[in-house]
C-alpha atoms as a PDB file:
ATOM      1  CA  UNK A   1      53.449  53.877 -39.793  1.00  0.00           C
ATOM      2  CA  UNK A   2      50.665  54.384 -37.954  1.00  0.00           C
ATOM      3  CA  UNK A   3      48.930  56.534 -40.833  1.00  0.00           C
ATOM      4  CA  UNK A   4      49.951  53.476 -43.191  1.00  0.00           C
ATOM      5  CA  UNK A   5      47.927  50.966 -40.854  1.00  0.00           C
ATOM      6  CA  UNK A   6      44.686  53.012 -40.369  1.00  0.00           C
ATOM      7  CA  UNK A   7      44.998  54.073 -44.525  1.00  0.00           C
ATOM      8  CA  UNK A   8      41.357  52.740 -45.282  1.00  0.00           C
ATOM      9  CA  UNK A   9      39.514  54.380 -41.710  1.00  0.00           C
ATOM     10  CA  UNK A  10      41.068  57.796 -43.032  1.00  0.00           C
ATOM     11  CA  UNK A  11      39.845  57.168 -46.354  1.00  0.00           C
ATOM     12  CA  UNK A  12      36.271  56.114 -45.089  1.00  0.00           C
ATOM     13  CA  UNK A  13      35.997  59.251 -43.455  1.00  0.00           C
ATOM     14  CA  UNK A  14      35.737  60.679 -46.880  1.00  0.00           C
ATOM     15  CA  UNK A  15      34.031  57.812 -49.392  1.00  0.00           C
ATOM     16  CA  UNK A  16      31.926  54.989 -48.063  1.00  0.00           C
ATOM     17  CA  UNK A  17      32.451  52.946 -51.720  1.00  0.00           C
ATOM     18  CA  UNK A  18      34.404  49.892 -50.519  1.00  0.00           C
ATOM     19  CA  UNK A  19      36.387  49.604 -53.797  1.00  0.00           C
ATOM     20  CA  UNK A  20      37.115  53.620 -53.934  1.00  0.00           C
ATOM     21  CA  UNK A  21      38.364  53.474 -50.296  1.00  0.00           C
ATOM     22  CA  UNK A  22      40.147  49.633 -51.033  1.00  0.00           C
ATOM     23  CA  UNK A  23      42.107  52.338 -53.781  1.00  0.00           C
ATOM     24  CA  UNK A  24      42.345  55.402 -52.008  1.00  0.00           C
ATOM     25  CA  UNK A  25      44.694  53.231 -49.273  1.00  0.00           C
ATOM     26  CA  UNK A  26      46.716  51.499 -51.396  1.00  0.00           C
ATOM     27  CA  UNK A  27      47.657  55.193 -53.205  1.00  0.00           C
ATOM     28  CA  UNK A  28      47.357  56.949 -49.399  1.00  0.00           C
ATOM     29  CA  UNK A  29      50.424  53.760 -48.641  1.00  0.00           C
ATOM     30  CA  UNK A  30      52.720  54.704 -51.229  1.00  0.00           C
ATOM     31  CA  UNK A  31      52.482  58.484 -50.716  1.00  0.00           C
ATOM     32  CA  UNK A  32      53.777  57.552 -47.281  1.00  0.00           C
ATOM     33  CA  UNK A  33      56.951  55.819 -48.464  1.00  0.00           C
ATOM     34  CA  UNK A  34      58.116  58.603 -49.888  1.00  0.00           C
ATOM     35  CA  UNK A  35      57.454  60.987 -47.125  1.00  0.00           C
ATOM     36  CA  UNK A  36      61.176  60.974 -45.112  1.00  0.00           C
ATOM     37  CA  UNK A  37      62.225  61.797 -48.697  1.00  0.00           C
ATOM     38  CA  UNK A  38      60.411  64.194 -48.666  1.00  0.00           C
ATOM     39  CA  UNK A  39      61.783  65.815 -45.532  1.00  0.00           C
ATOM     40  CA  UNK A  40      65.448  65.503 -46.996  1.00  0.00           C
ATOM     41  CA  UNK A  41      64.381  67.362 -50.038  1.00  0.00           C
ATOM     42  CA  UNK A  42      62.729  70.106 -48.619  1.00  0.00           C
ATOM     43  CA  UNK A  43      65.706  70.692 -45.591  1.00  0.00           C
ATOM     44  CA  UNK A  44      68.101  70.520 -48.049  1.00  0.00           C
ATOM     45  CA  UNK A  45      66.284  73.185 -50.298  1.00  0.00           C
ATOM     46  CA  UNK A  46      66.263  75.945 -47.334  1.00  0.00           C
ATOM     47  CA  UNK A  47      69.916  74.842 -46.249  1.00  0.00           C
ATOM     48  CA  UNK A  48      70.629  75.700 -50.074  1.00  0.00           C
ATOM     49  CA  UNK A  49      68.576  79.005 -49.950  1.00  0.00           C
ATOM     50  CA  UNK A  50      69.801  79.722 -46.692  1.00  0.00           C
ATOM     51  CA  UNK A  51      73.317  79.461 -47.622  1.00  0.00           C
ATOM     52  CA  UNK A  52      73.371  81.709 -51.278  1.00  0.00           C
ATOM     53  CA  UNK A  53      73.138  78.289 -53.005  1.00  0.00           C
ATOM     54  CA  UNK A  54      70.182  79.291 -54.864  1.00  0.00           C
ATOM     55  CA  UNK A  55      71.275  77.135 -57.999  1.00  0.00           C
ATOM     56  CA  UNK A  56      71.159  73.964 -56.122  1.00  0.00           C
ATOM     57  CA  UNK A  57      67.916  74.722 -54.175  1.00  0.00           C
ATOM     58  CA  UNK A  58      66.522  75.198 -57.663  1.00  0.00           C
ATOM     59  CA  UNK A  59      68.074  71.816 -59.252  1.00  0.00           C
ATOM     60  CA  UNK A  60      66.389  70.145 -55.714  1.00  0.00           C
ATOM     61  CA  UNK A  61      62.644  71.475 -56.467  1.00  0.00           C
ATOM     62  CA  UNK A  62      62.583  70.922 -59.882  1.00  0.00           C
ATOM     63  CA  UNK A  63      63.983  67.747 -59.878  1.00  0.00           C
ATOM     64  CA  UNK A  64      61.522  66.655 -57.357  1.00  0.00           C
ATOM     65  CA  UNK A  65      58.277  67.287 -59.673  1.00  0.00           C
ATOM     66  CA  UNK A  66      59.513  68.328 -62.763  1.00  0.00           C
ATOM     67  CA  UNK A  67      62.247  66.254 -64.379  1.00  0.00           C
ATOM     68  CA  UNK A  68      62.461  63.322 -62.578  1.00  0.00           C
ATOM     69  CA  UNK A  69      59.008  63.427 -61.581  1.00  0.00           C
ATOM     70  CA  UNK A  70      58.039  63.385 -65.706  1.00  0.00           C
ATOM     71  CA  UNK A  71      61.069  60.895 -66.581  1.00  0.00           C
ATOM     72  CA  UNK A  72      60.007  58.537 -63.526  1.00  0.00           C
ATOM     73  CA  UNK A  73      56.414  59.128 -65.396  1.00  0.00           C
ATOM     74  CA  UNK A  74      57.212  58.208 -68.701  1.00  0.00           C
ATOM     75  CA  UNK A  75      59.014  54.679 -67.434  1.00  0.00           C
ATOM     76  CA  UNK A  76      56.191  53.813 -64.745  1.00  0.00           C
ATOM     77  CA  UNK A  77      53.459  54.257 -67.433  1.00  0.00           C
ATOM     78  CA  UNK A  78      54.365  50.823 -68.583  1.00  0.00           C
ATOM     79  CA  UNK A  79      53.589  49.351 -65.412  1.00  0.00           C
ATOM     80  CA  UNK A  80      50.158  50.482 -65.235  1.00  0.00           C
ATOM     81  CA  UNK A  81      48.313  51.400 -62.392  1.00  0.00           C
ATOM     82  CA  UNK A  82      51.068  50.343 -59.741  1.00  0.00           C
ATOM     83  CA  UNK A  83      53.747  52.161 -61.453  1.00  0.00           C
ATOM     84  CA  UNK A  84      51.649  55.526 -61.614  1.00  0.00           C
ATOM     85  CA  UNK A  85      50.730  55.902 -57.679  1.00  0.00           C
ATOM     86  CA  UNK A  86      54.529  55.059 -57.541  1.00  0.00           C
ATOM     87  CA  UNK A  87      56.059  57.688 -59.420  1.00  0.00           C
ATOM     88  CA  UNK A  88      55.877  60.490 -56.540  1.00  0.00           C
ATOM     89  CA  UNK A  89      57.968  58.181 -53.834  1.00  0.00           C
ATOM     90  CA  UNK A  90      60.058  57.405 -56.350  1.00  0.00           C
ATOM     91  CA  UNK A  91      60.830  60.876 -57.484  1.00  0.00           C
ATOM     92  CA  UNK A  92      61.013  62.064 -53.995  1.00  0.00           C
ATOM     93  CA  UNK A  93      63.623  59.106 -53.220  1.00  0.00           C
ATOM     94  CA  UNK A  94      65.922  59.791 -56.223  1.00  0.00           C
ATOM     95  CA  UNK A  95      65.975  63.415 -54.986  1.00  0.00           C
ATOM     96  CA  UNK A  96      66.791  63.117 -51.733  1.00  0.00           C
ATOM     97  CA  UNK A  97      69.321  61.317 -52.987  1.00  0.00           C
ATOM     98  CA  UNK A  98      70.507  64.371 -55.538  1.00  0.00           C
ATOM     99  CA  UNK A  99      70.018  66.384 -52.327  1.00  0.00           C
ATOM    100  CA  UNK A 100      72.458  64.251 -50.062  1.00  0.00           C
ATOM    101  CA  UNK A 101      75.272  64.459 -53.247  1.00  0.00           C
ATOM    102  CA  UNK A 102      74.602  68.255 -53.353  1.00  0.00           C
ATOM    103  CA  UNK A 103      75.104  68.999 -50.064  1.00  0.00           C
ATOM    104  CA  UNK A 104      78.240  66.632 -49.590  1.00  0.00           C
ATOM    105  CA  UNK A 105      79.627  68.338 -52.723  1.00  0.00           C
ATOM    106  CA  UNK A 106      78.973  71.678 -52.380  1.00  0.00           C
ATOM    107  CA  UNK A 107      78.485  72.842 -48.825  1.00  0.00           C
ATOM    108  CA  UNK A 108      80.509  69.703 -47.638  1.00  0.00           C
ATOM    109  CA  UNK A 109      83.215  70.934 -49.272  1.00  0.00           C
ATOM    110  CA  UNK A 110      83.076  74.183 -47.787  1.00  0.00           C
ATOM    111  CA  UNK A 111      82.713  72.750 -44.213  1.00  0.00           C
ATOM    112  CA  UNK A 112      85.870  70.889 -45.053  1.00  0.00           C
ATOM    113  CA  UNK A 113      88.111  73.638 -46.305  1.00  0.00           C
ATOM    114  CA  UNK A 114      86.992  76.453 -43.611  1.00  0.00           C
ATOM    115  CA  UNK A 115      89.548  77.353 -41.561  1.00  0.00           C
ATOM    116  CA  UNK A 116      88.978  77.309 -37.387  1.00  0.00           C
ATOM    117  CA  UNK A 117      89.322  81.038 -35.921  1.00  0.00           C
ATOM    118  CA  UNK A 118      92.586  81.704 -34.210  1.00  0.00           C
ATOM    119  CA  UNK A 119      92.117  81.031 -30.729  1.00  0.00           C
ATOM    120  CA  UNK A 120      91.051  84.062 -28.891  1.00  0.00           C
ATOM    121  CA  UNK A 121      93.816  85.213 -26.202  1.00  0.00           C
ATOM    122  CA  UNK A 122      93.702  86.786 -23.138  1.00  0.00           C
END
């Protein structure tokens, strides 16, 4: 939030063109949105890889910026220049949620069927 409220002073340290740094914290804004996506996404990709689940870590990264990213693309071109600096939280929203259906299906499942250890005795 805070990042989102000082956008244009963080800009300014790098252009002094009002209109370029007017831009750069409008685009610096919606990169932020998608940024807790962005944490589900990449926890759930080293759960994945951490767990033998390469397949799914794999589906996770290249949805993120390769299919969805270009499909998200292709529709937000007809918006113009809102809809482009919007395609990356989008993406990164519409995997996380991918990544929260992948981990309820597959290691959910698993959590759900493992069987407690016999109780140790004495």
């Amino acid at each position: 939030m805070l990042l989102g409220l000082l956008a244009p002073q963080l800009v300014r340290i790098f252009l002094q063109d009002a209109a370029i740094v007017a831009v750069g914290a409008q685009i610096l804004r919606r990169q932020l949105l998608g940024l807790v996506f962005v944490a589900v996404v990449l926890v759930s990709a080293c759960v994945f890889q951490a767990t033998g689940k390469a397949l799914a870590a794999l589906a996770l990264t290249i949805s993120r910026q390769g299919v969805l990213f270009a499909a998200i693309l292709w529709v937000a071109m007809r918006f113009g220049y809102l809809g482009i600096i919007s395609v990356q939280p989008i993406s990164d929203g519409l995997t996380a949620c991918l990544a929260a259906g992948l981990l309820y299906t597959g290691l959910g499942r698993e959590l759900r069927t493992e069987k407690a250890p016999p109780p140790h005795k004495e």
